[in-house]
C-alpha atoms as a PDB file:
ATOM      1  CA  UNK A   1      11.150  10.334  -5.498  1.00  0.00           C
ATOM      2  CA  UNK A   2       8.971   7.429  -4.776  1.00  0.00           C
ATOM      3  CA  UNK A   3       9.380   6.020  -1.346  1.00  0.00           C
ATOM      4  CA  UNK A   4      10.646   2.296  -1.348  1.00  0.00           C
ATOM      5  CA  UNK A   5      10.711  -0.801   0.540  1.00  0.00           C
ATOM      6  CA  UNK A   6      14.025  -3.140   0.723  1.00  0.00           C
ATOM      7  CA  UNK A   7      12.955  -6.614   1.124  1.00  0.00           C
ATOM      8  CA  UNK A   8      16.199  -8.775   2.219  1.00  0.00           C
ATOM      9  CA  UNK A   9      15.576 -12.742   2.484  1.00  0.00           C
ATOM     10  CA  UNK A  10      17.890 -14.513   4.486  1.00  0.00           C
ATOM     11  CA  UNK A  11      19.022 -18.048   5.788  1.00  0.00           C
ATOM     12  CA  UNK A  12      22.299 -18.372   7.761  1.00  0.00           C
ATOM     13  CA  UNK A  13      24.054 -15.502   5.968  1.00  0.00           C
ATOM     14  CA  UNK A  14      25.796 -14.049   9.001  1.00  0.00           C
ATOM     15  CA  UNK A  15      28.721 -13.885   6.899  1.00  0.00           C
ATOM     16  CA  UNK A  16      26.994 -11.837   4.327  1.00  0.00           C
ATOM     17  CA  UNK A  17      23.988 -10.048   5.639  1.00  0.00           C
ATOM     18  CA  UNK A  18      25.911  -6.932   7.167  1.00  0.00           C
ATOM     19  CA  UNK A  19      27.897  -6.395   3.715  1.00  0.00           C
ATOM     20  CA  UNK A  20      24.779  -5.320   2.013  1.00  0.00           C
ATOM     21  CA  UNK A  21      23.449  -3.437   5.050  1.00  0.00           C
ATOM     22  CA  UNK A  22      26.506  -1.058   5.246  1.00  0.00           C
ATOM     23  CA  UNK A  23      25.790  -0.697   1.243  1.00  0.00           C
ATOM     24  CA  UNK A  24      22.162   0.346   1.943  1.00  0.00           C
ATOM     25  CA  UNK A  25      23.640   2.792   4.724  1.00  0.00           C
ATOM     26  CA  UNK A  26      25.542   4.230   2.313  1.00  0.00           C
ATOM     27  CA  UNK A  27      23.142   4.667  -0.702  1.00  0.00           C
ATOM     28  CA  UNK A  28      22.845   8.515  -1.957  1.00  0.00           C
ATOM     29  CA  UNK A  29      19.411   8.285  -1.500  1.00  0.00           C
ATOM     30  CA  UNK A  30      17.821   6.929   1.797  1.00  0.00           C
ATOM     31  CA  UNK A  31      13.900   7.225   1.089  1.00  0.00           C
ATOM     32  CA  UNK A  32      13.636   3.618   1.852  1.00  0.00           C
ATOM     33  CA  UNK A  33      12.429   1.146   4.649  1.00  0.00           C
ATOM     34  CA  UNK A  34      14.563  -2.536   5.375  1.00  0.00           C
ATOM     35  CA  UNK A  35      12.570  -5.530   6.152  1.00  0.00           C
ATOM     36  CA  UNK A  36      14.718  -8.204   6.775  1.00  0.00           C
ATOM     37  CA  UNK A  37      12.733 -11.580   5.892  1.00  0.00           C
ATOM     38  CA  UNK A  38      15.030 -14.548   8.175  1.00  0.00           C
ATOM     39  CA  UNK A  39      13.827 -18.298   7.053  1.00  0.00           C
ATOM     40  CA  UNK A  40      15.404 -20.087  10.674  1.00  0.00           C
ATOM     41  CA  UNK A  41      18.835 -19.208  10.418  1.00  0.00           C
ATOM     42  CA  UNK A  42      20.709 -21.219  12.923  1.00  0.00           C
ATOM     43  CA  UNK A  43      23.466 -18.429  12.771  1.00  0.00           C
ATOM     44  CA  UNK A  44      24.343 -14.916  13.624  1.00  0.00           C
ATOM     45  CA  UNK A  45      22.439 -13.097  10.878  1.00  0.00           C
ATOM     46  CA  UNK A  46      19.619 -12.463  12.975  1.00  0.00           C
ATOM     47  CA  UNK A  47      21.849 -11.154  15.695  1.00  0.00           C
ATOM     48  CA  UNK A  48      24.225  -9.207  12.945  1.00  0.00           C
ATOM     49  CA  UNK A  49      20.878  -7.865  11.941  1.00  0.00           C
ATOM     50  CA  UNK A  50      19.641  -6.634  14.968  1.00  0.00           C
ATOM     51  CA  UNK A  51      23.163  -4.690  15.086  1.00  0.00           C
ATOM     52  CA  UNK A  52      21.842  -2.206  12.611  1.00  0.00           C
ATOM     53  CA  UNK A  53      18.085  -1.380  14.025  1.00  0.00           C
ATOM     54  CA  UNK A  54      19.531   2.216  15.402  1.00  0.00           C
ATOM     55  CA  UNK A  55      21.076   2.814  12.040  1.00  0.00           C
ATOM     56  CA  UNK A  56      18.345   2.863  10.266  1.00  0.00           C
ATOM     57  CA  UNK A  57      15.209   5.321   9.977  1.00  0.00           C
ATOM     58  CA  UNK A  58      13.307   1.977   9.462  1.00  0.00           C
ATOM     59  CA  UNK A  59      14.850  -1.411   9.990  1.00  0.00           C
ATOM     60  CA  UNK A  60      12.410  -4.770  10.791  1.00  0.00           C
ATOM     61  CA  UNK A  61      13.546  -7.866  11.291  1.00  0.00           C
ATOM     62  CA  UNK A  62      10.930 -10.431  10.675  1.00  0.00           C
ATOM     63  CA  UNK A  63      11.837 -14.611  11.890  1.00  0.00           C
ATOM     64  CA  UNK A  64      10.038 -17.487  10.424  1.00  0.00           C
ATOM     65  CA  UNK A  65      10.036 -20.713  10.882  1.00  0.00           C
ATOM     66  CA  UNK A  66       9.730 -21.861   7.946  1.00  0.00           C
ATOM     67  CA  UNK A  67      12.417 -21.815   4.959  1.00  0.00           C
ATOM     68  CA  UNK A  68      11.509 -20.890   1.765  1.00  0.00           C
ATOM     69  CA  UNK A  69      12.589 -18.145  -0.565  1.00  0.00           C
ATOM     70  CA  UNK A  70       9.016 -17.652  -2.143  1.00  0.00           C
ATOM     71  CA  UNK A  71       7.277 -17.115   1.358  1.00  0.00           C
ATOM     72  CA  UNK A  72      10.041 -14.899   2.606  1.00  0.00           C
ATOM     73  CA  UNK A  73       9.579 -12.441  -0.069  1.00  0.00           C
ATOM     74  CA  UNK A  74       5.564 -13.068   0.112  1.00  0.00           C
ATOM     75  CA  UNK A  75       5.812 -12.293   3.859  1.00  0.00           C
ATOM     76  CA  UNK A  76       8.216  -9.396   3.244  1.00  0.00           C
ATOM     77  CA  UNK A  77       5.937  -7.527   1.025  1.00  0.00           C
ATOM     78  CA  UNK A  78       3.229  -8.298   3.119  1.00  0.00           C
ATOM     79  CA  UNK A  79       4.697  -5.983   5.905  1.00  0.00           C
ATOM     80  CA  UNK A  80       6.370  -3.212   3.340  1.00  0.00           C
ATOM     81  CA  UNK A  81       4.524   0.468   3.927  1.00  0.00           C
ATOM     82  CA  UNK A  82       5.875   1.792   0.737  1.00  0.00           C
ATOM     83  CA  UNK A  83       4.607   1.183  -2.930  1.00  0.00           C
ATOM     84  CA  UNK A  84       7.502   0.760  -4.516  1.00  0.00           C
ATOM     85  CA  UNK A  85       8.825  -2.970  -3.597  1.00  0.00           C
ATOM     86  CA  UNK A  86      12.969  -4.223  -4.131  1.00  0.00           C
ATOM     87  CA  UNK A  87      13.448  -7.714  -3.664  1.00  0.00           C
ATOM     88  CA  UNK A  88      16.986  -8.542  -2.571  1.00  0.00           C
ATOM     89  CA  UNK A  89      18.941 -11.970  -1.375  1.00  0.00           C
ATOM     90  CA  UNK A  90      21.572 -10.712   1.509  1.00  0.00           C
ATOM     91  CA  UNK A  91      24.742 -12.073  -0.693  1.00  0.00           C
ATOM     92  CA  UNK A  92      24.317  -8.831  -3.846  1.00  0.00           C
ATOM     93  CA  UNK A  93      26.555  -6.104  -3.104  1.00  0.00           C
ATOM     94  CA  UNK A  94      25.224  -2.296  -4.323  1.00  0.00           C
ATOM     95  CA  UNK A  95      26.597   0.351  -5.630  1.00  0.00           C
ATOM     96  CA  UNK A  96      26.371   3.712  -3.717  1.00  0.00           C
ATOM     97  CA  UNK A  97      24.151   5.486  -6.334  1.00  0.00           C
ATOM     98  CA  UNK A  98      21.893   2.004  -7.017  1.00  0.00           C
ATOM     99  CA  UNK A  99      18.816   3.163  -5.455  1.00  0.00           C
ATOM    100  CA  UNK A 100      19.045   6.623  -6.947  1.00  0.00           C
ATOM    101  CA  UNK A 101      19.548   5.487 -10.273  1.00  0.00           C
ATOM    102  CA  UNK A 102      17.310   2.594 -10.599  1.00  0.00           C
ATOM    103  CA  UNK A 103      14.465   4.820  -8.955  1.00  0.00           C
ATOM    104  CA  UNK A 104      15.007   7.696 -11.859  1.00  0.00           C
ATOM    105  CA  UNK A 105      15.255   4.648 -15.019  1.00  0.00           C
ATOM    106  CA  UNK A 106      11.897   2.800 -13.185  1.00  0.00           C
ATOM    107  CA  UNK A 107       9.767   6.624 -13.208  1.00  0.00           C
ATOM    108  CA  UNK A 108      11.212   7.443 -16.299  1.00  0.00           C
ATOM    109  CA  UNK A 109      10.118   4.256 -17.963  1.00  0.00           C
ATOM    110  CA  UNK A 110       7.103   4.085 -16.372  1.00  0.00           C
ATOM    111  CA  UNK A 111       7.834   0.911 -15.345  1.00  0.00           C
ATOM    112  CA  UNK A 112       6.112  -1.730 -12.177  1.00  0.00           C
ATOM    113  CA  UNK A 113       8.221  -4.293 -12.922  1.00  0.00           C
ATOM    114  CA  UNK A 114      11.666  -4.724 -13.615  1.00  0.00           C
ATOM    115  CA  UNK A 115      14.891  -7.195 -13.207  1.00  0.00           C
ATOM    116  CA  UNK A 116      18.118  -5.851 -12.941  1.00  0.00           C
ATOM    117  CA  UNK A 117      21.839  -7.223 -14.935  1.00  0.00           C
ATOM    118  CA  UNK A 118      24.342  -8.709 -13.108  1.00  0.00           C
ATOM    119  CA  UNK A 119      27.880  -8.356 -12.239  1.00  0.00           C
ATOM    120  CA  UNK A 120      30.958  -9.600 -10.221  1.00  0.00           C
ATOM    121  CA  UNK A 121      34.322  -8.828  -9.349  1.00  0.00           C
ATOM    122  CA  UNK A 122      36.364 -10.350  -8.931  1.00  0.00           C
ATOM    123  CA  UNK A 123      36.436 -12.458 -11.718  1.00  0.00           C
ATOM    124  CA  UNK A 124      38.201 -14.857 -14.346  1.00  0.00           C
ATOM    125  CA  UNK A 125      37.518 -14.761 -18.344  1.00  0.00           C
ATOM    126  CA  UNK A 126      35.412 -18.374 -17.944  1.00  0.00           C
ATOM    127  CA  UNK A 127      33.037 -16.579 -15.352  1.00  0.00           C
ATOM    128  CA  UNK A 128      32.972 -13.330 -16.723  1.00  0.00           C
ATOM    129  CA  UNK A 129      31.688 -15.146 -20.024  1.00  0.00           C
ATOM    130  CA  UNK A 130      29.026 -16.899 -18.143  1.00  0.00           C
ATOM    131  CA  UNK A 131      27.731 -13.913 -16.545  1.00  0.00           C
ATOM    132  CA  UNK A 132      27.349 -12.123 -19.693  1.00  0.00           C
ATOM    133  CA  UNK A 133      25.651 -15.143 -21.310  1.00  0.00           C
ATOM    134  CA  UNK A 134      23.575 -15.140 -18.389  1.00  0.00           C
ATOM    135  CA  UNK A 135      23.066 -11.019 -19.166  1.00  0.00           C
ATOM    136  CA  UNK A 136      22.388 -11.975 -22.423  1.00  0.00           C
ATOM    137  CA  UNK A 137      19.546 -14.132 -21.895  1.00  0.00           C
ATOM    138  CA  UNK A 138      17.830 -11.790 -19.548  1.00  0.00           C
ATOM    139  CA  UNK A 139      17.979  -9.299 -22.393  1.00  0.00           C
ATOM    140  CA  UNK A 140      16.952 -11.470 -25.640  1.00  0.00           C
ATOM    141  CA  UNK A 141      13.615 -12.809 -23.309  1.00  0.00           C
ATOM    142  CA  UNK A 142      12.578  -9.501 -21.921  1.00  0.00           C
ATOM    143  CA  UNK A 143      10.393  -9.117 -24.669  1.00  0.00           C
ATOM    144  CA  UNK A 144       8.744 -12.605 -25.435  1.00  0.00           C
ATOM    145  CA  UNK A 145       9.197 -15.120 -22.063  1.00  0.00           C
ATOM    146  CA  UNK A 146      11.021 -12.706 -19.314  1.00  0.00           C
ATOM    147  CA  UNK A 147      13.866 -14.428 -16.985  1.00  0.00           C
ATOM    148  CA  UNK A 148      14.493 -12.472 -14.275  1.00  0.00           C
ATOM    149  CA  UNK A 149      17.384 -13.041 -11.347  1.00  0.00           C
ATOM    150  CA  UNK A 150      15.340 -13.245  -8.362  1.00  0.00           C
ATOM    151  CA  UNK A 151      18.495 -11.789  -6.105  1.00  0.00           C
ATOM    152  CA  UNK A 152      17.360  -8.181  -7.756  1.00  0.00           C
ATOM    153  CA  UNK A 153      13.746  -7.197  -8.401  1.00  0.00           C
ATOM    154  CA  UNK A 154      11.638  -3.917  -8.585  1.00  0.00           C
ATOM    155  CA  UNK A 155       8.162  -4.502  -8.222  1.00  0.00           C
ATOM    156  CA  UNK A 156       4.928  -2.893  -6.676  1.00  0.00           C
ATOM    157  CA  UNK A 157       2.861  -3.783  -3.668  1.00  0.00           C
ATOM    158  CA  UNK A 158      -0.520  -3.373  -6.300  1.00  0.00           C
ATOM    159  CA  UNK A 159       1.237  -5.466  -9.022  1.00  0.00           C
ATOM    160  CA  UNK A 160       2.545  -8.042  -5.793  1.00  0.00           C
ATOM    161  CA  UNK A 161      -1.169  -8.057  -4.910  1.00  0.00           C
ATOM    162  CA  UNK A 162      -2.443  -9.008  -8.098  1.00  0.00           C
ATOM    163  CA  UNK A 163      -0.457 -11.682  -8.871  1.00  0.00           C
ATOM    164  CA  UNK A 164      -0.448 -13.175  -5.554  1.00  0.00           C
ATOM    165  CA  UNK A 165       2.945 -12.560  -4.867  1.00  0.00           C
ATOM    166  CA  UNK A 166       5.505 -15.245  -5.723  1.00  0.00           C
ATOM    167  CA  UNK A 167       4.205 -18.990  -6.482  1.00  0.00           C
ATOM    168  CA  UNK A 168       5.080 -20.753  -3.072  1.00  0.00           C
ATOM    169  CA  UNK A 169       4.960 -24.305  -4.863  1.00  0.00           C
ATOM    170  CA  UNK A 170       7.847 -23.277  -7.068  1.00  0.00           C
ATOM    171  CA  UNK A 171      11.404 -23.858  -5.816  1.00  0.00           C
ATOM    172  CA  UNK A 172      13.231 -23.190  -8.718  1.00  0.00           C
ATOM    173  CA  UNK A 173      12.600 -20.047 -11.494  1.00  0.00           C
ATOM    174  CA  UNK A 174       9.930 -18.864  -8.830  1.00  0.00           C
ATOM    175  CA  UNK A 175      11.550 -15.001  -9.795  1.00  0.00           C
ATOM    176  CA  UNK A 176      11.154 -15.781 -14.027  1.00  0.00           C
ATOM    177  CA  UNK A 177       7.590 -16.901 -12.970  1.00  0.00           C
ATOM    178  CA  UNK A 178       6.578 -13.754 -11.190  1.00  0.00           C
ATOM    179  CA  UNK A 179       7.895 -11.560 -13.733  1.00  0.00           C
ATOM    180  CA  UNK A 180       6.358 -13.711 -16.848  1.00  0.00           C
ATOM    181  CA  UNK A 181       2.754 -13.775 -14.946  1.00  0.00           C
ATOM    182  CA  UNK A 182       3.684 -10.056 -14.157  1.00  0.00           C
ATOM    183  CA  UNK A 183       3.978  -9.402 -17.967  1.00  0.00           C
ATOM    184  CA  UNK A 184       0.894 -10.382 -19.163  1.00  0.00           C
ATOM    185  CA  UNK A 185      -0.507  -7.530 -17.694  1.00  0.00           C
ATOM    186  CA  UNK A 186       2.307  -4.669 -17.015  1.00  0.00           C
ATOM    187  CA  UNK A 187       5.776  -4.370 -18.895  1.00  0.00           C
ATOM    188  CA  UNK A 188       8.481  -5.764 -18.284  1.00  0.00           C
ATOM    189  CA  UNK A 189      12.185  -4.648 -18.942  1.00  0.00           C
ATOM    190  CA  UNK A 190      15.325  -4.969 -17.757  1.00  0.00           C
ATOM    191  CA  UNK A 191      17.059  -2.136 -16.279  1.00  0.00           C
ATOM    192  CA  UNK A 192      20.265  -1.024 -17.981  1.00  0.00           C
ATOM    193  CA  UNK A 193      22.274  -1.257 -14.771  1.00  0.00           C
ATOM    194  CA  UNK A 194      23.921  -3.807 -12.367  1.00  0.00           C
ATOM    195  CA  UNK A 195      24.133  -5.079  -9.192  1.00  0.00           C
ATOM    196  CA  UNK A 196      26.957  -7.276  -8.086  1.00  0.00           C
ATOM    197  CA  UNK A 197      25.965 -11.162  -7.856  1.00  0.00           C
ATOM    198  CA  UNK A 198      27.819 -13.454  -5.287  1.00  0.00           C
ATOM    199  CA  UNK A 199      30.406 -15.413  -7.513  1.00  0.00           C
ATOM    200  CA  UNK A 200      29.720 -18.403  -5.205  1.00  0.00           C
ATOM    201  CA  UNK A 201      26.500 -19.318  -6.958  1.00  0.00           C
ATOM    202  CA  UNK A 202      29.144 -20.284  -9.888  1.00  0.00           C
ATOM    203  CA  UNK A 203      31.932 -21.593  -7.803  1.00  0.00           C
ATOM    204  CA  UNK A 204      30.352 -23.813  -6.375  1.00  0.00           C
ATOM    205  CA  UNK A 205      27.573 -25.698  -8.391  1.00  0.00           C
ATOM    206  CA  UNK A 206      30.290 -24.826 -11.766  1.00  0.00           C
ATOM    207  CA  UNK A 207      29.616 -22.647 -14.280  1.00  0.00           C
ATOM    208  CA  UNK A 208      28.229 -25.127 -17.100  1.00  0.00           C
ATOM    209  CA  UNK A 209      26.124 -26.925 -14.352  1.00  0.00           C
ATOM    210  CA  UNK A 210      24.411 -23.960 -13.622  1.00  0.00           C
ATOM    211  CA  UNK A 211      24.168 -22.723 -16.796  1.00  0.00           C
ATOM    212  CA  UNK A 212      23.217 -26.208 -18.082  1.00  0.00           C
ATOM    213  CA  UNK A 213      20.539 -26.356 -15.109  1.00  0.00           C
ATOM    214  CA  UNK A 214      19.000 -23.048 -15.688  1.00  0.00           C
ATOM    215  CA  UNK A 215      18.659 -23.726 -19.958  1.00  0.00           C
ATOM    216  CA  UNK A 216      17.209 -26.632 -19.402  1.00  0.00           C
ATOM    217  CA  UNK A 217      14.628 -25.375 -16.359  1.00  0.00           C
ATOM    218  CA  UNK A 218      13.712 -22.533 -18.784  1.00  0.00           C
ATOM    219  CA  UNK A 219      13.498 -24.755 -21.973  1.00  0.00           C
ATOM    220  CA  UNK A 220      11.114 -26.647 -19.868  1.00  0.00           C
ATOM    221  CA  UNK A 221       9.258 -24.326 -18.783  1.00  0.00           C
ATOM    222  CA  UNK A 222       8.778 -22.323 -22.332  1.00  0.00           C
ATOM    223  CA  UNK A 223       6.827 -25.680 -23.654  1.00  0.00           C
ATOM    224  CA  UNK A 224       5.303 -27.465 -20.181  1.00  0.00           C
ATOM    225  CA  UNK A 225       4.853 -24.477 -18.028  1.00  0.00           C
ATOM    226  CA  UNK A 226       6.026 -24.047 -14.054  1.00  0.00           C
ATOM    227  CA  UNK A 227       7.285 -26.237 -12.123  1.00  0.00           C
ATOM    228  CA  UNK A 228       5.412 -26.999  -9.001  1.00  0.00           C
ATOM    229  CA  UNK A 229       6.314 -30.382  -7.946  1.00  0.00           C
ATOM    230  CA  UNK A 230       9.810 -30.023  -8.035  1.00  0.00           C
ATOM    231  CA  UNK A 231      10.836 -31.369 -11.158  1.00  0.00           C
ATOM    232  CA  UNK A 232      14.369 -30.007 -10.838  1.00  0.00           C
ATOM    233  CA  UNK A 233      16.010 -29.988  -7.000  1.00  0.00           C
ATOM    234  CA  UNK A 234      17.552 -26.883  -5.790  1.00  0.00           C
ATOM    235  CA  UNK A 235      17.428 -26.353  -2.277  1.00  0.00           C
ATOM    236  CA  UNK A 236      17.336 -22.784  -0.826  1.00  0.00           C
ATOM    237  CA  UNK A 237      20.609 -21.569   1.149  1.00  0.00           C
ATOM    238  CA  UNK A 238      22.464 -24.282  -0.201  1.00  0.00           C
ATOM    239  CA  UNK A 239      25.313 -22.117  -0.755  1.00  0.00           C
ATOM    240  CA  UNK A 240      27.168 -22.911   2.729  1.00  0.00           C
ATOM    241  CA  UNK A 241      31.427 -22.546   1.245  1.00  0.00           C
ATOM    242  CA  UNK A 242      33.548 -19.374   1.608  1.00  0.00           C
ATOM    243  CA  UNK A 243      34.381 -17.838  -1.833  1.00  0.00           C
ATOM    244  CA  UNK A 244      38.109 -17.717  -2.378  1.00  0.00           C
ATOM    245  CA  UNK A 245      37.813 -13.611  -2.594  1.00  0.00           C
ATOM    246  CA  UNK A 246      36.243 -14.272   1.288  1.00  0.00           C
ATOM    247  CA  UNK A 247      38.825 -16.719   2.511  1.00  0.00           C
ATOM    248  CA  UNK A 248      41.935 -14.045   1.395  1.00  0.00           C
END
């Protein structure tokens, strides 16, 4: 099995961050390294973090000062050792056998580059129909204009290195960027798996908002290109509420 590298951005997700450690901890398969990406978190994740160094064969904690989820995952590959890359954002939640299984479909496809469907639980009817609109889309585009959720993403330190990495000028669909530019020269599919997506990214900004935001931001970009000078606002780590499934 290919060795990989875990690349976890993070900005004040003390609440969060050790939730997907113990799920890395407890993957079937442990050929992997952790670099842990922080963008100036003014709370405990670093700290958390630091918690699970001696648990790890290979755990590195890396502090900017910047913020930025495009130069996290830039500086994050930058420092992996391994060629296979996984992009992660410290709110997802794995399954045991996640690694294992997405390693086998990636060889077996003979793919660089690849997003991954999402999930949640729990969840209502309304938000389990967004997510699998949001599924949906990811599968319809694969093949034409790829959208990719940037929480989950398989990638390669010589396909990384060719592109550049991720476009630091774009704040919003910097991941459906990367894997579109990414296309053009490898292929790109979507993995027939999951990996469970914080429900908070629907709770809060509400579900037609978001959906509404991201149409539009893809419409846009299908006719006018990227978005570099931050046509459409959306702050990074401006997810700052409890989830009602956290607050229980």
């Amino acid at each position: 099995m290919e060795n990989l590298s875990v690349i976890i951005i993070t900005l004040n997700e003390e609440k969060r961050i050790a939730r997907l450690l113990d799920d890395l901890l407890a993957q079937s398969q442990q050929n992997f390294e952790v670099i842990i990406v922080d963008s100036n978190s003014d709370d405990e994740t670093c700290n958390i973090a630091a918690m699970y160094q001696d648990k790890f064969s290979s755990l590195r904690l890396h502090k900017m000062e910047q913020r930025g989820v495009s130069i996290g995952r830039n500086v994050g590959a930058k420092l992996a050792v391994n060629s296979r890359l996984l992009f992660l954002d410290a709110d997802v939640r794995l399954s045991h056998d996640f690694i294992a299984k997405a390693t086998e479909k990636l060889a077996k496809a003979k793919l660089e580059v690849a997003g991954v469907y999402m999930r949640a639980v729990p969840l209502d009817l309304v938000n389990m129909f967004g997510y699998s609109l949001f599924n949906m889309g990811m599968w319809v585009t694969q093949y034409f204009f790829p959208t990719a959720v940037g929480a989950c993403i398989f990638s390669t330190k010589r396909l990384h290195e060719e592109l550049g990495g991720f476009d630091e000028k774009i704040t919003l669909c910097e991941d459906c960027d990367y894997v579109v530019r990414a296309s053009k020269t490898w292929r790109y599919r979507m993995l027939p798996m999951t990996f469970q997506f914080d429900p908070r990214r629907l709770q809060q900004d509400g579900q037609i908002k978001m959906g509404w935001l991201y149409f539009k931001a893809n419409v846009r970009r299908f006719f006018f290109g990227e978005m570099r000078n931050n046509e459409v606002e959306y702050p990074f780590g401006h997810y700052t509420k409890p989830t009602e499934c956290e607050t229980n």
